[in-house]
N, C-alpha and C. Protein backbone atom coordinates (compact mmCIF):
# COMPACT_ATOMS: atom_id res chain seq x y z
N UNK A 1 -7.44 10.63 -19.50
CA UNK A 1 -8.02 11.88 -19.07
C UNK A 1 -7.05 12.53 -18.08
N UNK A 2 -6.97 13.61 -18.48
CA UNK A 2 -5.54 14.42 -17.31
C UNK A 2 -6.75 15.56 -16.65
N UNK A 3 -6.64 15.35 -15.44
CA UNK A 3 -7.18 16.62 -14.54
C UNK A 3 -5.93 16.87 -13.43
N UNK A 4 -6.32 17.89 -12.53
CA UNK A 4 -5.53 18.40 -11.43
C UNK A 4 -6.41 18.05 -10.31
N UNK A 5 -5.48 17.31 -9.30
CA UNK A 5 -6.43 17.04 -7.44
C UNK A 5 -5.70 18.45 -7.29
N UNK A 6 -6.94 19.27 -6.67
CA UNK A 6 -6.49 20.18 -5.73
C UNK A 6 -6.07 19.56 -4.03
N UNK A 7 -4.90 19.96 -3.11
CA UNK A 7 -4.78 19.73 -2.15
C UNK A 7 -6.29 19.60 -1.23
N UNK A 8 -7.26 20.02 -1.71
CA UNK A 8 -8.32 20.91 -0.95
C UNK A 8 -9.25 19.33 -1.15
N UNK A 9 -9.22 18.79 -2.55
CA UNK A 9 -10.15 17.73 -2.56
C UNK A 9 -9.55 16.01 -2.24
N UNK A 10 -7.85 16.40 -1.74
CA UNK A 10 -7.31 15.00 -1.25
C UNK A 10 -8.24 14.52 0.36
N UNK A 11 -8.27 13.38 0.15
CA UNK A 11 -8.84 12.87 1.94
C UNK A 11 -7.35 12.23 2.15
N UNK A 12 -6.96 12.84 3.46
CA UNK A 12 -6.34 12.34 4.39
C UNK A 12 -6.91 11.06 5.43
N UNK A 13 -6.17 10.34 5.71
CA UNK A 13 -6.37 9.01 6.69
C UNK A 13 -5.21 8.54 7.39
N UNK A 14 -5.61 8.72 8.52
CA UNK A 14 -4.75 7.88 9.48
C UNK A 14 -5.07 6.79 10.06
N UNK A 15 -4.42 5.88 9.34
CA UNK A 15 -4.43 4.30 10.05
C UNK A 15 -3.43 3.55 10.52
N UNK A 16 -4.39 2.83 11.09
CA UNK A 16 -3.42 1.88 12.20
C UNK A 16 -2.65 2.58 13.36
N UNK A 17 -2.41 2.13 14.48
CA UNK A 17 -2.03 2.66 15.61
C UNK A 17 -0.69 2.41 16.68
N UNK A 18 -0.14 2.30 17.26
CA UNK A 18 1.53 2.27 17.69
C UNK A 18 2.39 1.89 16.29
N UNK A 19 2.34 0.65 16.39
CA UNK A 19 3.80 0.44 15.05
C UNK A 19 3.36 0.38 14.08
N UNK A 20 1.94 -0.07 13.90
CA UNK A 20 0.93 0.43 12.46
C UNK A 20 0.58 1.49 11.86
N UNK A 21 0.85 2.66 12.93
CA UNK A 21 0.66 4.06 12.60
C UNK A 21 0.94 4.96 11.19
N UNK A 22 0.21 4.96 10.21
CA UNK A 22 0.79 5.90 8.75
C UNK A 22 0.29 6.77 8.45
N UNK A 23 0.30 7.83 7.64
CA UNK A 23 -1.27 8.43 7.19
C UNK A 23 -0.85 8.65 5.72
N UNK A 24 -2.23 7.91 5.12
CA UNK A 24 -2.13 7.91 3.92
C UNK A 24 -2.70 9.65 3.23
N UNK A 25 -2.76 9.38 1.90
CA UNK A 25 -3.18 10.73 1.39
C UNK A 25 -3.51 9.72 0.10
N UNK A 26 -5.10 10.03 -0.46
CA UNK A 26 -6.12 9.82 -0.82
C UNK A 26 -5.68 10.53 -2.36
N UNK A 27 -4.83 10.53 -3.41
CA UNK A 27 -4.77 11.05 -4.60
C UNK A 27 -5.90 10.55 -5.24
N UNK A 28 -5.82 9.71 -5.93
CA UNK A 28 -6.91 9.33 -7.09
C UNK A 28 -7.56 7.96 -6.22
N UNK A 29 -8.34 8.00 -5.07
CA UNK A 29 -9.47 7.06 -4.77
C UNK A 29 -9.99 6.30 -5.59
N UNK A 30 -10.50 5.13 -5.38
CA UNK A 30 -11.72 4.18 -5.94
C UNK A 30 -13.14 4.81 -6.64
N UNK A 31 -13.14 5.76 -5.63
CA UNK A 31 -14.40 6.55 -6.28
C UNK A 31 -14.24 7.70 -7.01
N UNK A 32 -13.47 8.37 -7.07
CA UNK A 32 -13.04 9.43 -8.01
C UNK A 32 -12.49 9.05 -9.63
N UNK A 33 -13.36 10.02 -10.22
CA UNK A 33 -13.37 9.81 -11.97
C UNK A 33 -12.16 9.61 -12.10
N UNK A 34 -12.08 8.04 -13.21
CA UNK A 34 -10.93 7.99 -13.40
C UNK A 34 -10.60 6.64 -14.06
N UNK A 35 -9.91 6.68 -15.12
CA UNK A 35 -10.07 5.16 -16.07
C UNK A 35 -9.33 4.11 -15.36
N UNK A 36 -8.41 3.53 -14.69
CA UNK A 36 -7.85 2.28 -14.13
C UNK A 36 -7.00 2.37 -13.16
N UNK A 37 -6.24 4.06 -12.67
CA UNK A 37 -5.68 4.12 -11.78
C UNK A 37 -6.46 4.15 -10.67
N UNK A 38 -5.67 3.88 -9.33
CA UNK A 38 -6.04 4.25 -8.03
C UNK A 38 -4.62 4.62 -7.13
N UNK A 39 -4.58 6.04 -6.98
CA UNK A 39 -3.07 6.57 -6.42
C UNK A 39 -3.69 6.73 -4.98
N UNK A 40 -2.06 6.80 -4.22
CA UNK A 40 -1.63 7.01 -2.68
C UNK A 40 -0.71 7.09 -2.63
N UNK A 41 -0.43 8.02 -1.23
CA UNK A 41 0.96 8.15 -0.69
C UNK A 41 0.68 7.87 0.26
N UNK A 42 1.58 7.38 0.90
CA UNK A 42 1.75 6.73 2.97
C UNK A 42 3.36 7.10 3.03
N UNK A 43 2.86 8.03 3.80
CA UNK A 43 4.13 8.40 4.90
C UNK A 43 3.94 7.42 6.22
N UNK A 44 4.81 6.71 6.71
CA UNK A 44 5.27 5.80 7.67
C UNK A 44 6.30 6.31 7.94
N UNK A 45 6.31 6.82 9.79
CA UNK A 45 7.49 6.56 10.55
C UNK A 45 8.56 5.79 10.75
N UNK A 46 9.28 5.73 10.75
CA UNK A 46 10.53 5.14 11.34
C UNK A 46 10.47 3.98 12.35
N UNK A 47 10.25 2.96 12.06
CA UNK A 47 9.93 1.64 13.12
C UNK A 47 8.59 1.95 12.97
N UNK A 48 8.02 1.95 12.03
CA UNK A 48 6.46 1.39 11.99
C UNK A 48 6.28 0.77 10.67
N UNK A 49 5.55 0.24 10.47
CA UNK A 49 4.67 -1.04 9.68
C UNK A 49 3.88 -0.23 8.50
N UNK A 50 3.65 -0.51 7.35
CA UNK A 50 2.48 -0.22 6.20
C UNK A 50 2.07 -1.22 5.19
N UNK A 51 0.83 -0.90 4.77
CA UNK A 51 0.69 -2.18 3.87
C UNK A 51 0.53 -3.19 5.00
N UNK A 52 0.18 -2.58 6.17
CA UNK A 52 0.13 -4.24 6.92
C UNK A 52 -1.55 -3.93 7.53
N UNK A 53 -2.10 -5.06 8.43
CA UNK A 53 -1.16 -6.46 8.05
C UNK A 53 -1.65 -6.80 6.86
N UNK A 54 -0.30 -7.66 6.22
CA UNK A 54 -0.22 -8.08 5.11
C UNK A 54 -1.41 -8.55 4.43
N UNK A 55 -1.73 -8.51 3.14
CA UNK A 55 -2.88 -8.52 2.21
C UNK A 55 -2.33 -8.99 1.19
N UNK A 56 -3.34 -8.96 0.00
CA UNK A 56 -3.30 -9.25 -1.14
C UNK A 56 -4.23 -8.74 -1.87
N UNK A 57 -4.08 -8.59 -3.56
CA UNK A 57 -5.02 -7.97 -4.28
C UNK A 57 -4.78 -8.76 -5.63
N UNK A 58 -4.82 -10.17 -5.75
CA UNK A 58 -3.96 -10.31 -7.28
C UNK A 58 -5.25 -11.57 -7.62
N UNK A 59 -6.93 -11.17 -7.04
CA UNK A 59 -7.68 -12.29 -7.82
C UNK A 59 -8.60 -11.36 -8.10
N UNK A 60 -9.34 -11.70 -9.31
CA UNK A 60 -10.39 -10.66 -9.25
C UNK A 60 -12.07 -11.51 -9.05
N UNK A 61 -12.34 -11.29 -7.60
CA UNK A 61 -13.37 -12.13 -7.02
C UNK A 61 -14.15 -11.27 -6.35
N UNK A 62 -14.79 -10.40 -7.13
CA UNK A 62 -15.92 -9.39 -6.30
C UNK A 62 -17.03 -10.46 -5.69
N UNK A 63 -17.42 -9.53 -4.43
CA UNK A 63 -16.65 -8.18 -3.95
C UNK A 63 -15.65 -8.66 -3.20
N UNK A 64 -15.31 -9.60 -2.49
CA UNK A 64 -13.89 -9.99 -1.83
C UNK A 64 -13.00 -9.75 -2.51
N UNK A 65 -12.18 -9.90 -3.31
CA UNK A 65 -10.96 -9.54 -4.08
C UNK A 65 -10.82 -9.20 -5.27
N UNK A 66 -10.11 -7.82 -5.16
CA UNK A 66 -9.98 -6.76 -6.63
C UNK A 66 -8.64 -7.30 -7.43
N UNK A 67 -8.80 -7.69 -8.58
CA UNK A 67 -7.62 -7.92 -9.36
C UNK A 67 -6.57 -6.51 -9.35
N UNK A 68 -5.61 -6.13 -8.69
CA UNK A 68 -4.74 -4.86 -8.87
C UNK A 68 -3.57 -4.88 -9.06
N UNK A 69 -2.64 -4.30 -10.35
CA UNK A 69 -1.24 -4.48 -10.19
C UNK A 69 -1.03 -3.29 -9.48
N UNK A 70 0.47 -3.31 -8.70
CA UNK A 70 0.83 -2.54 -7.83
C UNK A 70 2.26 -1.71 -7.92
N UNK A 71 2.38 -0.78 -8.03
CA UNK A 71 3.77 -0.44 -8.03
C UNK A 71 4.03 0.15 -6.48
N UNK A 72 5.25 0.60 -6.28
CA UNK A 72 5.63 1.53 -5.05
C UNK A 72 6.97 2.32 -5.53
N UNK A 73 6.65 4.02 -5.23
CA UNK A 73 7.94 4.15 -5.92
C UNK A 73 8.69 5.06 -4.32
N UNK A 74 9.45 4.84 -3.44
CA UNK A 74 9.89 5.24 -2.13
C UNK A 74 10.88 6.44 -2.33
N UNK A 75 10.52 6.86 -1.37
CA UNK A 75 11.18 8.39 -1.08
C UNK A 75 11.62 8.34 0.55
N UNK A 76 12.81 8.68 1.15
CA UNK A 76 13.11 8.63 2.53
C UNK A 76 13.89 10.41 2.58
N UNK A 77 13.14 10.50 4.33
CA UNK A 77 13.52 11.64 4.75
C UNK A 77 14.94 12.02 4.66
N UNK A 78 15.90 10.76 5.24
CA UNK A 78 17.13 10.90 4.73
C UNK A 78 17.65 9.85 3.66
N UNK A 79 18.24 10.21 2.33
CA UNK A 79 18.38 9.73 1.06
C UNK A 79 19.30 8.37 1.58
N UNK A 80 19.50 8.00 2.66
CA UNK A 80 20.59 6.62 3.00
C UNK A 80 19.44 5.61 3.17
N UNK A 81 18.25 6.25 3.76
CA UNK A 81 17.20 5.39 4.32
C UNK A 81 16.69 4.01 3.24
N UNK A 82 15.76 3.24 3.96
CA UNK A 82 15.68 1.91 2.99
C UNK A 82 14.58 1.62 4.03
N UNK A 83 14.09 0.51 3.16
CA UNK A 83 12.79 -0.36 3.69
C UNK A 83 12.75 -1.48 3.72
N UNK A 84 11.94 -2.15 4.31
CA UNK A 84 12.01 -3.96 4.40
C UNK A 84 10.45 -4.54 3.95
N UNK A 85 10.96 -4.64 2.45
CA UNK A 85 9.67 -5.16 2.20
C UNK A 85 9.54 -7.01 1.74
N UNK A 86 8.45 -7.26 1.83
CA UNK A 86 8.35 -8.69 1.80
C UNK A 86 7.14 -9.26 0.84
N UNK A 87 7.52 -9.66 -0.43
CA UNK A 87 6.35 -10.05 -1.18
C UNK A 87 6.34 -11.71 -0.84
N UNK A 88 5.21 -12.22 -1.20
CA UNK A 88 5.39 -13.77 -0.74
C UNK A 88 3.81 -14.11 -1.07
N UNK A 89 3.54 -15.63 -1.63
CA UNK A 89 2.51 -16.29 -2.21
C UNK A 89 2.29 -17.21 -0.68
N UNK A 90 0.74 -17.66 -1.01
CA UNK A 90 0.41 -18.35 0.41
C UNK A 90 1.16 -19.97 0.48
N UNK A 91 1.52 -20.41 -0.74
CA UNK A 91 2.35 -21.76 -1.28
C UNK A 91 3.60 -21.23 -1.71
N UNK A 92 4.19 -20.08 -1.35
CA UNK A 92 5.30 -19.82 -0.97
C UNK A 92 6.27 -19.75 -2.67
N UNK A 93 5.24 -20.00 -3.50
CA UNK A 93 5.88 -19.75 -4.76
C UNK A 93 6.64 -18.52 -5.10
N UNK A 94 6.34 -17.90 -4.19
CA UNK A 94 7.11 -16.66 -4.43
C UNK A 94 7.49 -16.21 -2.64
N UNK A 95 8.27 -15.81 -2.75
CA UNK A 95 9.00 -15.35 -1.09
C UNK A 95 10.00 -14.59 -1.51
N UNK A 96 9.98 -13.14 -1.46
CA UNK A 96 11.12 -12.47 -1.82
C UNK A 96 10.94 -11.11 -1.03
N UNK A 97 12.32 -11.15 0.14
CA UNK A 97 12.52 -10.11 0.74
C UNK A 97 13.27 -8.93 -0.03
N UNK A 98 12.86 -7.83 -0.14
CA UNK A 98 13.47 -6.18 -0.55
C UNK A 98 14.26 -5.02 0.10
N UNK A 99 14.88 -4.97 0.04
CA UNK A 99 15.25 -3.82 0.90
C UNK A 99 15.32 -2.44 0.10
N UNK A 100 13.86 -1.45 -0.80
CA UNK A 100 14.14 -0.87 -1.44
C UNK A 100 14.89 0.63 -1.04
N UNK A 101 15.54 1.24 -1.47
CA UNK A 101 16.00 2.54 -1.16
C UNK A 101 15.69 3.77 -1.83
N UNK A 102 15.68 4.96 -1.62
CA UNK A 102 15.38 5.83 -2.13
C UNK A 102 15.47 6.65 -3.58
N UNK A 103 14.15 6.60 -4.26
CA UNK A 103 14.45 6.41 -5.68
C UNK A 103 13.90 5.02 -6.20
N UNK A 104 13.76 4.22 -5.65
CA UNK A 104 13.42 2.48 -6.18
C UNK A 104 12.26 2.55 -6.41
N UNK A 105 11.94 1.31 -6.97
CA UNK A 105 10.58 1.46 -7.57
C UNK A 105 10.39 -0.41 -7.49
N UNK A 106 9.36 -0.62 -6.80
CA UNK A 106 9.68 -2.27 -6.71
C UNK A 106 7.86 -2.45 -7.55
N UNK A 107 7.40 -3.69 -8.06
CA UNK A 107 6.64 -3.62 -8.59
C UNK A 107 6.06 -5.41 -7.66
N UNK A 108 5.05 -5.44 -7.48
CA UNK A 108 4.09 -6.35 -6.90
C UNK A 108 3.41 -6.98 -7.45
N UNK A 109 4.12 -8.20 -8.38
CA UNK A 109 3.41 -9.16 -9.34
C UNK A 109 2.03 -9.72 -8.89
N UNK A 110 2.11 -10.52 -7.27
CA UNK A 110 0.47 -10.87 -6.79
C UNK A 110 1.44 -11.24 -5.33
N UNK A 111 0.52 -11.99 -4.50
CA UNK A 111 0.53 -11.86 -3.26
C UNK A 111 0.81 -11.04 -2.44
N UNK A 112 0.80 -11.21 -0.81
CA UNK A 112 1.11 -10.37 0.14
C UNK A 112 2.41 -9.64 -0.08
N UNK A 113 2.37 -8.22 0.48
CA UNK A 113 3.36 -7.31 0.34
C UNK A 113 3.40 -6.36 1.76
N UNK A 114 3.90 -6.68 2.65
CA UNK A 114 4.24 -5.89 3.82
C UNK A 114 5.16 -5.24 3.51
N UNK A 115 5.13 -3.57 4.56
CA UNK A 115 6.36 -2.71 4.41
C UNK A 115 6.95 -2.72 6.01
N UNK A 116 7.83 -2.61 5.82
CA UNK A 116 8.55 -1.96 7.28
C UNK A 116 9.58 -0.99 6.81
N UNK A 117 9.40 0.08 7.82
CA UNK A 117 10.74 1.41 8.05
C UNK A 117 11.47 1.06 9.19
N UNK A 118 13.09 0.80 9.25
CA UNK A 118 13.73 0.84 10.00
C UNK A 118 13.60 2.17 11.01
N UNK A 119 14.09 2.24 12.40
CA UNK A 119 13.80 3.22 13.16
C UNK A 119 15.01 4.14 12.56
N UNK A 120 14.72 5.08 12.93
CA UNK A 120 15.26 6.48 12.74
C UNK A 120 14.93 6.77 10.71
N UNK A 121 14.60 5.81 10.43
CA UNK A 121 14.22 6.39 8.59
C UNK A 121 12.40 6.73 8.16
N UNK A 122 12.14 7.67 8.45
CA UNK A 122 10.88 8.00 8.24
C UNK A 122 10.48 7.73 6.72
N UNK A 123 9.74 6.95 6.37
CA UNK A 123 9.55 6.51 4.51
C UNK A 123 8.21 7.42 3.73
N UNK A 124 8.01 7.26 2.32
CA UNK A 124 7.54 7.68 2.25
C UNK A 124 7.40 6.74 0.72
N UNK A 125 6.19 6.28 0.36
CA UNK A 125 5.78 5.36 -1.22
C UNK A 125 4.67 6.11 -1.61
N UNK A 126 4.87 5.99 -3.04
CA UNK A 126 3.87 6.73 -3.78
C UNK A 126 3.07 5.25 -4.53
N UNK A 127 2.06 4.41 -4.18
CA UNK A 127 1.55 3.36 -4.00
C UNK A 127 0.79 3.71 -5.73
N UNK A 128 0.86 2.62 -6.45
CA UNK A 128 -0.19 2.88 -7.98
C UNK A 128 -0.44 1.72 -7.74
N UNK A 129 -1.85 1.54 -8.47
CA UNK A 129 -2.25 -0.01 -8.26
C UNK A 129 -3.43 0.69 -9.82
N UNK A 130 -3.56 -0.62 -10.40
CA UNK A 130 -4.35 -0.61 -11.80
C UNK A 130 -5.01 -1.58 -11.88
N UNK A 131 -6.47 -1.74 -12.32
CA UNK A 131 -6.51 -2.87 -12.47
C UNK A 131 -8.02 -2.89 -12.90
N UNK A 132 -9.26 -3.69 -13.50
CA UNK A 132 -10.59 -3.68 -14.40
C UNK A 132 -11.33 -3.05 -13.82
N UNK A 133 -11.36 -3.00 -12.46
CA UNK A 133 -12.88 -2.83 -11.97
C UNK A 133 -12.30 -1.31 -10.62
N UNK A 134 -11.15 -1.03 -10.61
CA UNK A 134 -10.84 0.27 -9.97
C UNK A 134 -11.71 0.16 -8.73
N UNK A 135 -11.72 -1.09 -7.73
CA UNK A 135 -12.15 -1.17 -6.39
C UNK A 135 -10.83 -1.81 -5.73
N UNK A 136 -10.37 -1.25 -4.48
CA UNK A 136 -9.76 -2.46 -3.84
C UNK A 136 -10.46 -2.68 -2.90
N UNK A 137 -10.47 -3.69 -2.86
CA UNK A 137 -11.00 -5.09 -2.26
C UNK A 137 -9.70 -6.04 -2.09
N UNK A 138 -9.54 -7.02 -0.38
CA UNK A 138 -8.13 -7.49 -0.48
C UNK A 138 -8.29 -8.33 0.40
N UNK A 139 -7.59 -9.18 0.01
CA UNK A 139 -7.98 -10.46 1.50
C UNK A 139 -6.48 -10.60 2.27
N UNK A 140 -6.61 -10.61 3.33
CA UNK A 140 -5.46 -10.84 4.47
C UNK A 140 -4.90 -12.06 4.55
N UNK A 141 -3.73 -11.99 4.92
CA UNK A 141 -3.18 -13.18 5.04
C UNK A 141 -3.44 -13.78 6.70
N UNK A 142 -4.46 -15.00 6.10
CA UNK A 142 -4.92 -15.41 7.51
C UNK A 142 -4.43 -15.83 9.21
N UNK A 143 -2.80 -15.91 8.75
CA UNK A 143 -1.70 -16.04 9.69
C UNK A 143 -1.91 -14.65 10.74
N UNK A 144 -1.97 -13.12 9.82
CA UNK A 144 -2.07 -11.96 10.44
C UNK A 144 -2.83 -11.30 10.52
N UNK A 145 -4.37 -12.02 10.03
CA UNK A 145 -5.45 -10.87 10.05
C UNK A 145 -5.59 -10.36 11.44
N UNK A 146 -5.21 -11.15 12.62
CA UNK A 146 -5.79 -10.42 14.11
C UNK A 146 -4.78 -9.23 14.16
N UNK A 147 -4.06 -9.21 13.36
CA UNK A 147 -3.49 -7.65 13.86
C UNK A 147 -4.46 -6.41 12.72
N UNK A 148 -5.58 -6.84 12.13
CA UNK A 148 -6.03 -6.22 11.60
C UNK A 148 -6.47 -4.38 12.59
N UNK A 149 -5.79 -3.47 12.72
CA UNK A 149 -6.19 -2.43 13.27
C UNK A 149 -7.27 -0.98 12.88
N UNK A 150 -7.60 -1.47 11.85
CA UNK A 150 -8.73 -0.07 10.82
C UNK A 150 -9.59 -0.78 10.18
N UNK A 151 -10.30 0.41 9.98
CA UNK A 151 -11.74 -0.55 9.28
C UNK A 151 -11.49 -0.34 7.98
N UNK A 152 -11.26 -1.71 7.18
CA UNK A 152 -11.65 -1.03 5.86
C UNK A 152 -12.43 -0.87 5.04
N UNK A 153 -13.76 -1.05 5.73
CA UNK A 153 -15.04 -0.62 5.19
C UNK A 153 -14.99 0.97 5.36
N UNK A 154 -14.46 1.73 5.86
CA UNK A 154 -15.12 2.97 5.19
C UNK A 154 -14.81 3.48 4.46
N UNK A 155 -15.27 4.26 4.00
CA UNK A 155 -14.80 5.25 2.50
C UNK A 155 -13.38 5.55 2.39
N UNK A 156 -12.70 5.52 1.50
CA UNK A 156 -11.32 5.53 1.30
C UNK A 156 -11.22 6.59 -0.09
């Protein structure tokens, strides 16, 4: 099904606060008509954090955890800019640091996926995630949930 988001019906959100600070933009929500996508963009500053703290989305265990594949495709204010991303399993079967750059497109088989922007590179990911039941739902990685800073119970 192809429709148009008007700017007018995106929700904006700002979460997380000093180095957590991003604001997402609400394209195709959980709740908005729509067969398996769920889109976002997060603009993140320059020396701040997204995608944190780190989570996961790769079981499908309602309502605690939404089965979701994930893409990210990054855009930086200046085209040299890059990111520090970190996918990694809780048994460590997977541990693989990224440094994607502008234009890249990294894809998020399952486990945790933190972002970081080096200072002075303001970032910018266009986040797709797909998956049966079009809820996310995500469990933290229990090492970092106390830096948990937003609620994610509310409407998204």
């Amino acid at each position: 099904m192809t429709r148009l988001v008007e700017p007018a019906e995106m929700r904006v959100e700002q979460r997380g606060r000093g180095n957590t600070a991003r604001r997402i933009h609400h394209l195709l929500p959980p709740d908005a008509e729509a067969g398996r996508l769920i889109l976002v963009e997060v603009f993140t500053p320059g020396g701040n954090w997204s995608s944190y703290p780190p989570h996961k989305h790769d079981t499908e265990d309602q309502p605690r955890e939404s089965y979701l594949e994930e893409l990210y495709y990054y855009r930086f204010a200046r085209p040299e800019g890059f990111a520090f991303q970190r996918i990694y399993t809780a048994d460590r079967s997977l541990d693989e640091a990224l440094t994607p750059m502008d234009g890249d497109v990294v894809l998020v088989p399952k486990g945790y996926h933190p972002v970081g922007m080096p200072a002075g590179y303001d970032g910018y990911y266009l986040n797709v995630m797909a998956g049966p039941t079009r809820l996310w739902h995500f469990t933290m990685d229990p090492d970092h949930a106390w830096l948990m800073d937003w609620d994610p119970s509310k409407p998204r």
